[in-house]
PDB file of N, CA and C in Angstrom:
ATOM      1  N   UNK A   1     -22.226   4.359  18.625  1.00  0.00           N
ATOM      2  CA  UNK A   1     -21.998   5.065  19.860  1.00  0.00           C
ATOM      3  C   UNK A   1     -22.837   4.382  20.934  1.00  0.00           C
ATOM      4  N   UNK A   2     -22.110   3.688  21.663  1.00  0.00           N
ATOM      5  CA  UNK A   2     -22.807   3.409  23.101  1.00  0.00           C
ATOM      6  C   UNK A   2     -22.863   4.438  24.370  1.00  0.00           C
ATOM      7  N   UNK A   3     -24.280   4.224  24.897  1.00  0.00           N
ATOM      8  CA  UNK A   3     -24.015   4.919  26.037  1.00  0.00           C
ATOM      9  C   UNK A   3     -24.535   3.882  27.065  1.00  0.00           C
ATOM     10  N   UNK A   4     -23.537   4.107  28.521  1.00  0.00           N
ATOM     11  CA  UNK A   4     -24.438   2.873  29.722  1.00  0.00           C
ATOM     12  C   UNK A   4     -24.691   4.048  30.805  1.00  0.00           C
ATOM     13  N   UNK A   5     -25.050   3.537  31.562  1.00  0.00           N
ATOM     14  CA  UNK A   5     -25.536   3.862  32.695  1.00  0.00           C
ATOM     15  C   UNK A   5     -25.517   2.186  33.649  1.00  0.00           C
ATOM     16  N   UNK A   6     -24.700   3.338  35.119  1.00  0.00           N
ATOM     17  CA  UNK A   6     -24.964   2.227  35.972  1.00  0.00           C
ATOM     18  C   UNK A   6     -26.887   1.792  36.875  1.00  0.00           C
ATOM     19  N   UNK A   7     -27.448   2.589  36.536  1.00  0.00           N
ATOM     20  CA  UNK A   7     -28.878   2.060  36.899  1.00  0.00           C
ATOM     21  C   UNK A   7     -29.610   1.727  35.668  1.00  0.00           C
ATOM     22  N   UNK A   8     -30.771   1.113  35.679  1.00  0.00           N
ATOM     23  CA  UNK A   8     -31.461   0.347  34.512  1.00  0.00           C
ATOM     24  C   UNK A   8     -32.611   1.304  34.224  1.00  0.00           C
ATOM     25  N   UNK A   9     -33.155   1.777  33.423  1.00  0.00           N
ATOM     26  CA  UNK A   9     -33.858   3.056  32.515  1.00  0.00           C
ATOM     27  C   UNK A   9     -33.701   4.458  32.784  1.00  0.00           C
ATOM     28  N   UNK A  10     -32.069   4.627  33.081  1.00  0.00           N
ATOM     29  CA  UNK A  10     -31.496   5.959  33.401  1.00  0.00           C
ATOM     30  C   UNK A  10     -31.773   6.727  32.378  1.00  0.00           C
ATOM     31  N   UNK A  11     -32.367   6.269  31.174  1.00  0.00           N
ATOM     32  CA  UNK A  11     -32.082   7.116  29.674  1.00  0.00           C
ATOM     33  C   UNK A  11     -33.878   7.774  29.305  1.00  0.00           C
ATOM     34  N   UNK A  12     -34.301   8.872  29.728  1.00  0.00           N
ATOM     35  CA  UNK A  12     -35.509   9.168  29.244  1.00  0.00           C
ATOM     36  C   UNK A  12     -35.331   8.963  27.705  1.00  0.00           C
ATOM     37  N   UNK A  13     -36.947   9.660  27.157  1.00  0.00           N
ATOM     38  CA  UNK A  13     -36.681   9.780  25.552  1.00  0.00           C
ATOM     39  C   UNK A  13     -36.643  11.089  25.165  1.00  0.00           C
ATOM     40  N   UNK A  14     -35.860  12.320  26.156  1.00  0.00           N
ATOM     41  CA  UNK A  14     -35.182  12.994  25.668  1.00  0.00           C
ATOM     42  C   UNK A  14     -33.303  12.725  25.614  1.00  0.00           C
ATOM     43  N   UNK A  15     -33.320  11.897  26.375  1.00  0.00           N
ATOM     44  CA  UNK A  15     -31.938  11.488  26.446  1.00  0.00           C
ATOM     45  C   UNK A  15     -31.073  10.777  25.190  1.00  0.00           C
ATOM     46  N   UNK A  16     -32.709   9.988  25.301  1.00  0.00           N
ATOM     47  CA  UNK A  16     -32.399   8.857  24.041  1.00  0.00           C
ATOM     48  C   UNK A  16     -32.010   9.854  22.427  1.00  0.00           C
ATOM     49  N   UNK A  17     -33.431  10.769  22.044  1.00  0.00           N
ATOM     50  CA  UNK A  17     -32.910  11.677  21.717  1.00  0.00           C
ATOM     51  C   UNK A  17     -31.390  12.713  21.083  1.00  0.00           C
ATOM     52  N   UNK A  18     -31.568  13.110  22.271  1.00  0.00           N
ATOM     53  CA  UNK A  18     -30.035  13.982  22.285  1.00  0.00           C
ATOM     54  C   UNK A  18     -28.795  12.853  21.794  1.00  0.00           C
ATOM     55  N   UNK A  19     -28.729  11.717  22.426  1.00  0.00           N
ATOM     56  CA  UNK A  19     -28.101  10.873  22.350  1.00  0.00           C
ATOM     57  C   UNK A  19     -28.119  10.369  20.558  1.00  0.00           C
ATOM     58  N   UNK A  20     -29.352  10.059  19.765  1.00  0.00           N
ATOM     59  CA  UNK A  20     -29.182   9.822  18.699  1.00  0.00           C
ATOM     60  C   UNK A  20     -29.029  10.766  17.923  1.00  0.00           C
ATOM     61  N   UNK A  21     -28.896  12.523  18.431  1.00  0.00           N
ATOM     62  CA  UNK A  21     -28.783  13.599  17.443  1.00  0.00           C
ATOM     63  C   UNK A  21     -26.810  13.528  17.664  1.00  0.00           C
ATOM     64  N   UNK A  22     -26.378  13.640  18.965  1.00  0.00           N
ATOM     65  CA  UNK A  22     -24.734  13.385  18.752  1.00  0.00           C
ATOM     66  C   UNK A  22     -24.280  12.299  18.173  1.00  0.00           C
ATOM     67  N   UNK A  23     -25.115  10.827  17.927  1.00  0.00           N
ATOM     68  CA  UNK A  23     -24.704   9.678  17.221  1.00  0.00           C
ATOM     69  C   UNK A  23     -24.575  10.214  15.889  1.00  0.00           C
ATOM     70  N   UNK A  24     -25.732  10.751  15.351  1.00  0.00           N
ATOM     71  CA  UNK A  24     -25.981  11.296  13.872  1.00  0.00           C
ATOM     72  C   UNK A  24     -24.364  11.898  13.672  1.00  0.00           C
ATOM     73  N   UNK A  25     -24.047  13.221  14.292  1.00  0.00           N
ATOM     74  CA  UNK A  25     -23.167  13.882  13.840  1.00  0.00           C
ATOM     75  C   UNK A  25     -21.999  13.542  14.081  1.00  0.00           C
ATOM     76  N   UNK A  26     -21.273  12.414  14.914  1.00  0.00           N
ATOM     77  CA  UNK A  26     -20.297  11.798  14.966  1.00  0.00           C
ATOM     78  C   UNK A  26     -20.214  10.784  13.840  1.00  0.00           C
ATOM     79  N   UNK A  27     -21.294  10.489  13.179  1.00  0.00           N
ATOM     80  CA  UNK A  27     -21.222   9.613  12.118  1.00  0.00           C
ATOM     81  C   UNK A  27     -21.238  10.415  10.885  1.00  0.00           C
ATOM     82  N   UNK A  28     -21.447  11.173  10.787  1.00  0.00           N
ATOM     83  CA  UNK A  28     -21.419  12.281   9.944  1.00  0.00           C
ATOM     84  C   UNK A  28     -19.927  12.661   9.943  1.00  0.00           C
ATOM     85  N   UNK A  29     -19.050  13.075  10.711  1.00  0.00           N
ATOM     86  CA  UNK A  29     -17.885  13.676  11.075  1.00  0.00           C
ATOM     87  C   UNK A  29     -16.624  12.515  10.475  1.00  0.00           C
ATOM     88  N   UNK A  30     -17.197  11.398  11.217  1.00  0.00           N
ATOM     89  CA  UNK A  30     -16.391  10.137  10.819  1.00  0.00           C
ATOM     90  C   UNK A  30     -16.328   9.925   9.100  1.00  0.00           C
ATOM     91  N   UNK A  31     -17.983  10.119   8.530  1.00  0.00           N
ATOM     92  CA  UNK A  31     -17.722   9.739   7.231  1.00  0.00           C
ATOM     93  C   UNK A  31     -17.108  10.910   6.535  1.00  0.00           C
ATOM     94  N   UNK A  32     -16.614  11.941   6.531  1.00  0.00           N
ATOM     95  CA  UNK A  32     -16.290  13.438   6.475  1.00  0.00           C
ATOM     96  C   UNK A  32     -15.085  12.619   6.563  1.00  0.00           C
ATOM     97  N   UNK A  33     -13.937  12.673   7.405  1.00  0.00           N
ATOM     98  CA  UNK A  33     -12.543  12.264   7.482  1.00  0.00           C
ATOM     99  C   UNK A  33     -12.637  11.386   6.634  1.00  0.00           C
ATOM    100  N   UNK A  34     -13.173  10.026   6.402  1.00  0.00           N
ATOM    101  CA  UNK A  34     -13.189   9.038   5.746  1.00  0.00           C
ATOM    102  C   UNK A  34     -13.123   8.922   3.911  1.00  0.00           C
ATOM    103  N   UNK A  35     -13.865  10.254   3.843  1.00  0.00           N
ATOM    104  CA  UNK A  35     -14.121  10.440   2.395  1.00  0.00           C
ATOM    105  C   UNK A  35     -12.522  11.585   2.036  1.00  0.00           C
ATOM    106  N   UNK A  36     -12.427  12.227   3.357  1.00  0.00           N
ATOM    107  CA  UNK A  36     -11.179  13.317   2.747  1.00  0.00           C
ATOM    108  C   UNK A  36     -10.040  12.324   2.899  1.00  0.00           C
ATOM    109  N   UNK A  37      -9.821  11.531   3.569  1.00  0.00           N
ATOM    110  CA  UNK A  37      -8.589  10.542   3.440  1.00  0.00           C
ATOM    111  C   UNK A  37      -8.199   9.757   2.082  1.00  0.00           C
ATOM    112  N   UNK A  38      -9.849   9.215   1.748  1.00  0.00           N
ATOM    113  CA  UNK A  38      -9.693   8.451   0.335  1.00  0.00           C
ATOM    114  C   UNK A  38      -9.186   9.429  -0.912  1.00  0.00           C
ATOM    115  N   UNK A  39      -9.882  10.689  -1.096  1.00  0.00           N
ATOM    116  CA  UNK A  39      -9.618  11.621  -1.690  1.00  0.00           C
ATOM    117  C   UNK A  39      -8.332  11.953  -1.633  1.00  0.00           C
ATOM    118  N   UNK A  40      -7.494  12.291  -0.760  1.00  0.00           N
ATOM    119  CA  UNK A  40      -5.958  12.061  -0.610  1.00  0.00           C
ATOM    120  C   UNK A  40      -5.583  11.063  -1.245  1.00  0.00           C
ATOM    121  N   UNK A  41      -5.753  10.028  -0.934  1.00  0.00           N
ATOM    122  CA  UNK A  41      -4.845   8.661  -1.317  1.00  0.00           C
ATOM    123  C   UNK A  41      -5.501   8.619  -3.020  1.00  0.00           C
ATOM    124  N   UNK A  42      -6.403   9.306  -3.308  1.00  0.00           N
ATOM    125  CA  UNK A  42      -6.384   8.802  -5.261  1.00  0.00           C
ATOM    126  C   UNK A  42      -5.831   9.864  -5.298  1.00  0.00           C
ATOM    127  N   UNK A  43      -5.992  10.778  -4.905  1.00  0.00           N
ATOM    128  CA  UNK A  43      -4.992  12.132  -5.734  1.00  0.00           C
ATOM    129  C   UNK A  43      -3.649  11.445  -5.745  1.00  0.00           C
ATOM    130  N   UNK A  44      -3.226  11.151  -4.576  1.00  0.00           N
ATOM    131  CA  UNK A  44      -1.031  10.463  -4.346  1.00  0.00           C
ATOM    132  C   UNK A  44      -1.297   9.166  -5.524  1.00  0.00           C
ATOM    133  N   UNK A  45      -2.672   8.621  -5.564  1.00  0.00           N
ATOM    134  CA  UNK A  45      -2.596   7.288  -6.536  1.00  0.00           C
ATOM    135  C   UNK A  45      -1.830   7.682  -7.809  1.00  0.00           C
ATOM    136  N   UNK A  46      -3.142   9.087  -8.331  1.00  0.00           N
ATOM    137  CA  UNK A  46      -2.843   9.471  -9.463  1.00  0.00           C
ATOM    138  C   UNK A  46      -1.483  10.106 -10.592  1.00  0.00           C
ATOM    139  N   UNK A  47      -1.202  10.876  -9.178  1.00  0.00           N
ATOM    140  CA  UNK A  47       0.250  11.187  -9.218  1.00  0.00           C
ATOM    141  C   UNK A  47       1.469  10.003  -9.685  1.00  0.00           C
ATOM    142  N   UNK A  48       1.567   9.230  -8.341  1.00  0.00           N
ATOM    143  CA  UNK A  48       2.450   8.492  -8.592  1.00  0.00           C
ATOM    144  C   UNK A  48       2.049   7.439 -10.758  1.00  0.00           C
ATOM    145  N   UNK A  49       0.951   7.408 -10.763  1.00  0.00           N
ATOM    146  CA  UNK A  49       0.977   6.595 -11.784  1.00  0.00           C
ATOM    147  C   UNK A  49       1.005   7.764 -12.567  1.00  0.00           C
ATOM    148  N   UNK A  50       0.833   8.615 -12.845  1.00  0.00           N
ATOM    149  CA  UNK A  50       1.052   9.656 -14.320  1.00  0.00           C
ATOM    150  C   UNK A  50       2.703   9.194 -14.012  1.00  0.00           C
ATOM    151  N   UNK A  51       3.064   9.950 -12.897  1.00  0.00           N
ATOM    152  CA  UNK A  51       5.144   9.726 -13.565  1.00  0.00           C
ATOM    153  C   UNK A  51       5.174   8.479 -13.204  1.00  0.00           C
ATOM    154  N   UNK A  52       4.864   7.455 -13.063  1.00  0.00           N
ATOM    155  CA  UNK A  52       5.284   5.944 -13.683  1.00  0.00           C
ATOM    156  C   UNK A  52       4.561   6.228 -15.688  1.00  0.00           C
ATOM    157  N   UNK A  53       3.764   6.253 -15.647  1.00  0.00           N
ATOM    158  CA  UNK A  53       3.240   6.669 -17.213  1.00  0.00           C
ATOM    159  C   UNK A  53       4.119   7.442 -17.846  1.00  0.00           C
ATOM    160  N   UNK A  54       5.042   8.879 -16.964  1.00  0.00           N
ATOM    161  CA  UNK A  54       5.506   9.614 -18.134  1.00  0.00           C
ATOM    162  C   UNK A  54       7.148   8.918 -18.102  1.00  0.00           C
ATOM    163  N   UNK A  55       7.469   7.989 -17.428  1.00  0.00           N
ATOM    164  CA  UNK A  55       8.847   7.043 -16.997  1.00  0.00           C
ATOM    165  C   UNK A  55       9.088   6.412 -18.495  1.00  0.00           C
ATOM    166  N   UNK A  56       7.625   5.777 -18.557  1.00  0.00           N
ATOM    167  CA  UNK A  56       7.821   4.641 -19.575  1.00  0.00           C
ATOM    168  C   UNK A  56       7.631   5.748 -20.844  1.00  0.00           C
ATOM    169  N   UNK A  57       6.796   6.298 -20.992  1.00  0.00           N
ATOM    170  CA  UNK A  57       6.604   7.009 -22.229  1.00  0.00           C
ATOM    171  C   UNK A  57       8.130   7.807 -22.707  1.00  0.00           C
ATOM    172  N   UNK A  58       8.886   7.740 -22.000  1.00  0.00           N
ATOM    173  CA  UNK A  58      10.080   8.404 -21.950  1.00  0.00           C
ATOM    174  C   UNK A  58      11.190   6.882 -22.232  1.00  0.00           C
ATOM    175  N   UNK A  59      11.093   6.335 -21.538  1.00  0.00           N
ATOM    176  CA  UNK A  59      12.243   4.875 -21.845  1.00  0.00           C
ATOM    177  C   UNK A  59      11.830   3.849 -22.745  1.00  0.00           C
ATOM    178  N   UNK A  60      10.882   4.206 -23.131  1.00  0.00           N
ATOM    179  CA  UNK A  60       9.981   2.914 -24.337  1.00  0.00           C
ATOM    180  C   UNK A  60       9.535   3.462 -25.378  1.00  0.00           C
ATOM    181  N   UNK A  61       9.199   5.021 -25.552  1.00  0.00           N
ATOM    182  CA  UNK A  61       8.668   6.423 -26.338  1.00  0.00           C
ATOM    183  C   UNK A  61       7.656   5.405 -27.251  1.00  0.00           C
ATOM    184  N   UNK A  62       6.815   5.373 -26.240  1.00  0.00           N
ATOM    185  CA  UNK A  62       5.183   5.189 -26.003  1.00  0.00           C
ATOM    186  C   UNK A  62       4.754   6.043 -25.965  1.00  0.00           C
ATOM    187  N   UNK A  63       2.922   6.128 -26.331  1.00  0.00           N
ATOM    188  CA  UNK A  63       2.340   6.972 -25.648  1.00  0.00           C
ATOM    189  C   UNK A  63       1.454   6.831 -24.509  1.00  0.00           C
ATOM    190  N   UNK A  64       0.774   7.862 -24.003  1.00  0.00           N
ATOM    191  CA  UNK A  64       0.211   7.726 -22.563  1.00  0.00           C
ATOM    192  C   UNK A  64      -0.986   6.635 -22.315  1.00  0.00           C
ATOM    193  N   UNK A  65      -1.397   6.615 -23.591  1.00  0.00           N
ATOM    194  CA  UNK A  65      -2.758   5.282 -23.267  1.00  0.00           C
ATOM    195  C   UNK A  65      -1.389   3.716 -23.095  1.00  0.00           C
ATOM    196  N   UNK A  66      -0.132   3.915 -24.344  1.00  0.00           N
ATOM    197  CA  UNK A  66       0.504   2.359 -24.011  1.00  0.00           C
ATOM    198  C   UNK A  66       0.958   2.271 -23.153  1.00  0.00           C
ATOM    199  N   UNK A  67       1.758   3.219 -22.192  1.00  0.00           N
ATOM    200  CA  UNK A  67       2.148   3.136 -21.138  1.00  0.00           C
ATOM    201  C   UNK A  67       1.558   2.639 -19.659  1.00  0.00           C
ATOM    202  N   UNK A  68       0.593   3.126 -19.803  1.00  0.00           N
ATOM    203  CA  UNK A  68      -1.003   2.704 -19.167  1.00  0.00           C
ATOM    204  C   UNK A  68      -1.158   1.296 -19.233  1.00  0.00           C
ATOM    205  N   UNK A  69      -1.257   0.489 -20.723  1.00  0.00           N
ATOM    206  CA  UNK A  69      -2.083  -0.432 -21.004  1.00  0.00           C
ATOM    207  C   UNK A  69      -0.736  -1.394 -20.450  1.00  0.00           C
ATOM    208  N   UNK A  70       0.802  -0.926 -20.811  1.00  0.00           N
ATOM    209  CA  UNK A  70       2.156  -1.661 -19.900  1.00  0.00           C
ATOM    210  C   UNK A  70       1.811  -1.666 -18.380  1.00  0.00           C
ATOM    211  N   UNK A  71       1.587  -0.768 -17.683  1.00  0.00           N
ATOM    212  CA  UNK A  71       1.166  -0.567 -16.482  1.00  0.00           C
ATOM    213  C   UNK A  71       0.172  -1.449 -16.100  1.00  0.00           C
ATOM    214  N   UNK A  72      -1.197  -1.743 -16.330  1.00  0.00           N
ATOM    215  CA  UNK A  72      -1.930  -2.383 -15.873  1.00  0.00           C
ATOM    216  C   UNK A  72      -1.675  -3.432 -16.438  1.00  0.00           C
ATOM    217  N   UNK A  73      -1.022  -4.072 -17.771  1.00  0.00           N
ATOM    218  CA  UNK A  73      -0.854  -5.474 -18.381  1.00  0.00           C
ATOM    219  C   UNK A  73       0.445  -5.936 -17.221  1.00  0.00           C
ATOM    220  N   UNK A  74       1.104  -5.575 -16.841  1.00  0.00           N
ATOM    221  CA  UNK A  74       2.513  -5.885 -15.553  1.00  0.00           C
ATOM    222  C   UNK A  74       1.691  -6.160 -13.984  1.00  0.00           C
ATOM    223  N   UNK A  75       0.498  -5.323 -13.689  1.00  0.00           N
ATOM    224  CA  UNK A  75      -0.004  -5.378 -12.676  1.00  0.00           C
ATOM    225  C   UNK A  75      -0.736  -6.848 -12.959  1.00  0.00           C
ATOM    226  N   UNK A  76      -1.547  -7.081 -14.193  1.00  0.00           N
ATOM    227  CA  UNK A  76      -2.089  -8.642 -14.117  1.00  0.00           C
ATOM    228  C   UNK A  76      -1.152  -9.368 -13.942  1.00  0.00           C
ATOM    229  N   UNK A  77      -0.048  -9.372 -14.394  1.00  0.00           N
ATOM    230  CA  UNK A  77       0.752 -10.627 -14.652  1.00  0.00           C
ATOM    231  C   UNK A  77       1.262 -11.061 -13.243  1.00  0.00           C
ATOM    232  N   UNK A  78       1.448 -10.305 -12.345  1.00  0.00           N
ATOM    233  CA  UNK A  78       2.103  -9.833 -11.038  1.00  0.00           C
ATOM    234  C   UNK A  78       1.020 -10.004  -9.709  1.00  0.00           C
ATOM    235  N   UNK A  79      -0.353  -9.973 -10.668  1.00  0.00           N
ATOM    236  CA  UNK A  79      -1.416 -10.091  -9.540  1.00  0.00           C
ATOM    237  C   UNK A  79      -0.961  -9.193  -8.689  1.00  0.00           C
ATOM    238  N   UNK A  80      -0.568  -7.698  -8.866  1.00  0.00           N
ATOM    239  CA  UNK A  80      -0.362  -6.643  -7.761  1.00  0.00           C
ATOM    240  C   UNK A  80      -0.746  -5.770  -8.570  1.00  0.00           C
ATOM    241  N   UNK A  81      -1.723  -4.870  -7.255  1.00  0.00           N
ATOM    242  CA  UNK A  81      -2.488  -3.481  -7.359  1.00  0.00           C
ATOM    243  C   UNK A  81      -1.441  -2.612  -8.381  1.00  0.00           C
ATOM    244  N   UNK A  82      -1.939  -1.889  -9.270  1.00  0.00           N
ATOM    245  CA  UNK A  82      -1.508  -0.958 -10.557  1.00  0.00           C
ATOM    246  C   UNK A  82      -0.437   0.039 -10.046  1.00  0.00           C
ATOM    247  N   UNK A  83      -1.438   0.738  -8.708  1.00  0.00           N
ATOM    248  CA  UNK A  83      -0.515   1.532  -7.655  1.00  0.00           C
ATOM    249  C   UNK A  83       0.830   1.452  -7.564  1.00  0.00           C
ATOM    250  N   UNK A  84       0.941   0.090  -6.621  1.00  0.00           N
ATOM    251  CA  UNK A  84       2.033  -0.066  -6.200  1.00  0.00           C
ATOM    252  C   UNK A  84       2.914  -0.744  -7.242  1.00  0.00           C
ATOM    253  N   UNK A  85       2.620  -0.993  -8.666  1.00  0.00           N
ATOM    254  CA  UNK A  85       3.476  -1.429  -9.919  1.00  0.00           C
ATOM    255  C   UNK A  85       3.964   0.009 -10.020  1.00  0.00           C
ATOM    256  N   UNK A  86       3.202   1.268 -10.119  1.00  0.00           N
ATOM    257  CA  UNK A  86       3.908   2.718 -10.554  1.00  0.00           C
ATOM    258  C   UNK A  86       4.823   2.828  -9.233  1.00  0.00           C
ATOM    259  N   UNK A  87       4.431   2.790  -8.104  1.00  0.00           N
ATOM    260  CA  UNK A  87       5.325   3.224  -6.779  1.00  0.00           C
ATOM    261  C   UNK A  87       6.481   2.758  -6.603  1.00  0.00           C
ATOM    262  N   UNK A  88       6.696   1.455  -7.244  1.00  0.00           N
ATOM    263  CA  UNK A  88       7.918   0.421  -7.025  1.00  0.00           C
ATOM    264  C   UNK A  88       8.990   1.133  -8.293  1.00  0.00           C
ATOM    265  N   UNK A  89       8.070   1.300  -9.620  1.00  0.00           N
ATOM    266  CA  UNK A  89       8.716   2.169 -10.343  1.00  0.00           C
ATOM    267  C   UNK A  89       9.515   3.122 -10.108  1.00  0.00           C
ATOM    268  N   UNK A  90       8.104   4.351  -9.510  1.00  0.00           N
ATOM    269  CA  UNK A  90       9.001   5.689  -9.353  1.00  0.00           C
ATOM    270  C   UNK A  90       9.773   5.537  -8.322  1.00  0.00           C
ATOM    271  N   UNK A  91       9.699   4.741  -6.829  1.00  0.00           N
ATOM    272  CA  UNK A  91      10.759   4.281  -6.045  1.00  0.00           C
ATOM    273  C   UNK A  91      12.301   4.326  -6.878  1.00  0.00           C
ATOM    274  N   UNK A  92      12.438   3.610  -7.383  1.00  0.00           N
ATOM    275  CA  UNK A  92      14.027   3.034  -7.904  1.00  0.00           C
ATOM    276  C   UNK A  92      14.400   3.631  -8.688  1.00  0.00           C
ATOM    277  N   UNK A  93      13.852   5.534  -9.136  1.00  0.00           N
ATOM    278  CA  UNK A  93      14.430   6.264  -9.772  1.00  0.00           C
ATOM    279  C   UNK A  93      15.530   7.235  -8.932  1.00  0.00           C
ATOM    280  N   UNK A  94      16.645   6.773  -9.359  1.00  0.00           N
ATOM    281  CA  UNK A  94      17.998   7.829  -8.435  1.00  0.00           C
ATOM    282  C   UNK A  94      17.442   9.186  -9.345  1.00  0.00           C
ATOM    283  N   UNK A  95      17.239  10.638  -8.480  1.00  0.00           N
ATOM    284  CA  UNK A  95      17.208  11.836  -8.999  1.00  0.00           C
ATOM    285  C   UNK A  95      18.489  11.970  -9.790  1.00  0.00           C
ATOM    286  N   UNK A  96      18.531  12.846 -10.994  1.00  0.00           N
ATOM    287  CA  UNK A  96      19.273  13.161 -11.561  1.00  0.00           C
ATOM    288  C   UNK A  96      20.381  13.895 -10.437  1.00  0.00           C
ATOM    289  N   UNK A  97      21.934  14.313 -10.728  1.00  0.00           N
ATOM    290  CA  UNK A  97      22.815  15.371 -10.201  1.00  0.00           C
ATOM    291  C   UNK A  97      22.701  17.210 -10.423  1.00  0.00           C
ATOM    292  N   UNK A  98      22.662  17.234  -8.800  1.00  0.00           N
ATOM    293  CA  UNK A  98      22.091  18.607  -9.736  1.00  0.00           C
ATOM    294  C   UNK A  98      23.577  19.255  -9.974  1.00  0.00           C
ATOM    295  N   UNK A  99      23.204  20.055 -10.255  1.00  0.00           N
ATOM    296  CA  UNK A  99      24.224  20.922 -11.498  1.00  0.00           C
ATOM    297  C   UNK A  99      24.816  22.138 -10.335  1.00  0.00           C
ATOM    298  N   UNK A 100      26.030  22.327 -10.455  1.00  0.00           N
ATOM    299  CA  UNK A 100      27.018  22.914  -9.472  1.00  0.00           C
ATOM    300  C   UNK A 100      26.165  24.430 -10.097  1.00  0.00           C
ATOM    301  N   UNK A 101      26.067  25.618  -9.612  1.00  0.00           N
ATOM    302  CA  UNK A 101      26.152  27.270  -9.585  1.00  0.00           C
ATOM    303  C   UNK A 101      26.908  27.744 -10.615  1.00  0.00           C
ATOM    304  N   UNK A 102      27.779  27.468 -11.075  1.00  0.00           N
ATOM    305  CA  UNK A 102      29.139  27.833 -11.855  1.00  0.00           C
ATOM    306  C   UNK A 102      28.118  27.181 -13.218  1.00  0.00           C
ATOM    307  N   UNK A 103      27.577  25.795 -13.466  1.00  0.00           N
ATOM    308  CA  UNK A 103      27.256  25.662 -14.328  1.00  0.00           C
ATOM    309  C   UNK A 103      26.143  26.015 -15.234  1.00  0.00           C
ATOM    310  N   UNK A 104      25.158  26.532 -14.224  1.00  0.00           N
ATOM    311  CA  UNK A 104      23.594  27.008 -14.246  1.00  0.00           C
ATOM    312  C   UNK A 104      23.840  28.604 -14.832  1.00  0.00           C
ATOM    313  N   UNK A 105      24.929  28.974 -14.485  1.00  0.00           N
ATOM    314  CA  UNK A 105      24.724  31.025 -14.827  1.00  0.00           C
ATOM    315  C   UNK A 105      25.516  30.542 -16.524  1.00  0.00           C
ATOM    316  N   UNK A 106      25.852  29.589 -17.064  1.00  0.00           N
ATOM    317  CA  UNK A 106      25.945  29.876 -18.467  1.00  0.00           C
ATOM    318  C   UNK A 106      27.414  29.509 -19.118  1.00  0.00           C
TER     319      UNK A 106
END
């Protein structure tokens, strides 16, 4: 946080002060968003790679550690983040059809 002033020692050392107690808490605030953003993005990480994990465990009938160890062994080979190996996955899944009213009551 900068502060100027157009004259030269406009800033007492209560200014200075006040000035480094709002620096404190804007940096405080900043690392606050910063940490809840990351926290978002591993939760969506996690997500997306469990159903890439439960994809394969389902089309290969693996279990959840091999599916995993497919997952990150595809990400080396590919030299691309694990993430975006599950995202590209669950991407190119067409949802199933859902099922007409008539067929659901039985």
């Amino acid at each position: 946080m900068n502060l100027l002033s157009s004259s030269p020692h406009a800033f007492d050392d209560d200014a200075v002060s006040i000035g480094a107690s709002l620096a404190t808490h804007a940096a405080i605030a900043v690392i606050a968003a910063q940490r809840e953003e990351q926290f978002r993005d591993a939760l969506e990480s996690r997500d997306t790679i469990g159903q890439a994990k439960g994809m394969l465990m389902e089309k290969l009938s693996v279990d959840a550690d091999q599916a995993f160890r497919l997952l990150r062994k595809l990400s080396q080979q590919r030299n691309t983040p694990l993430y975006e190996i599950a995202r590209t996955l669950t991407a190119d899944v067409t949802p199933p059809p859902q099922r007409r009213r008539a067929d659901r009551a039985g």
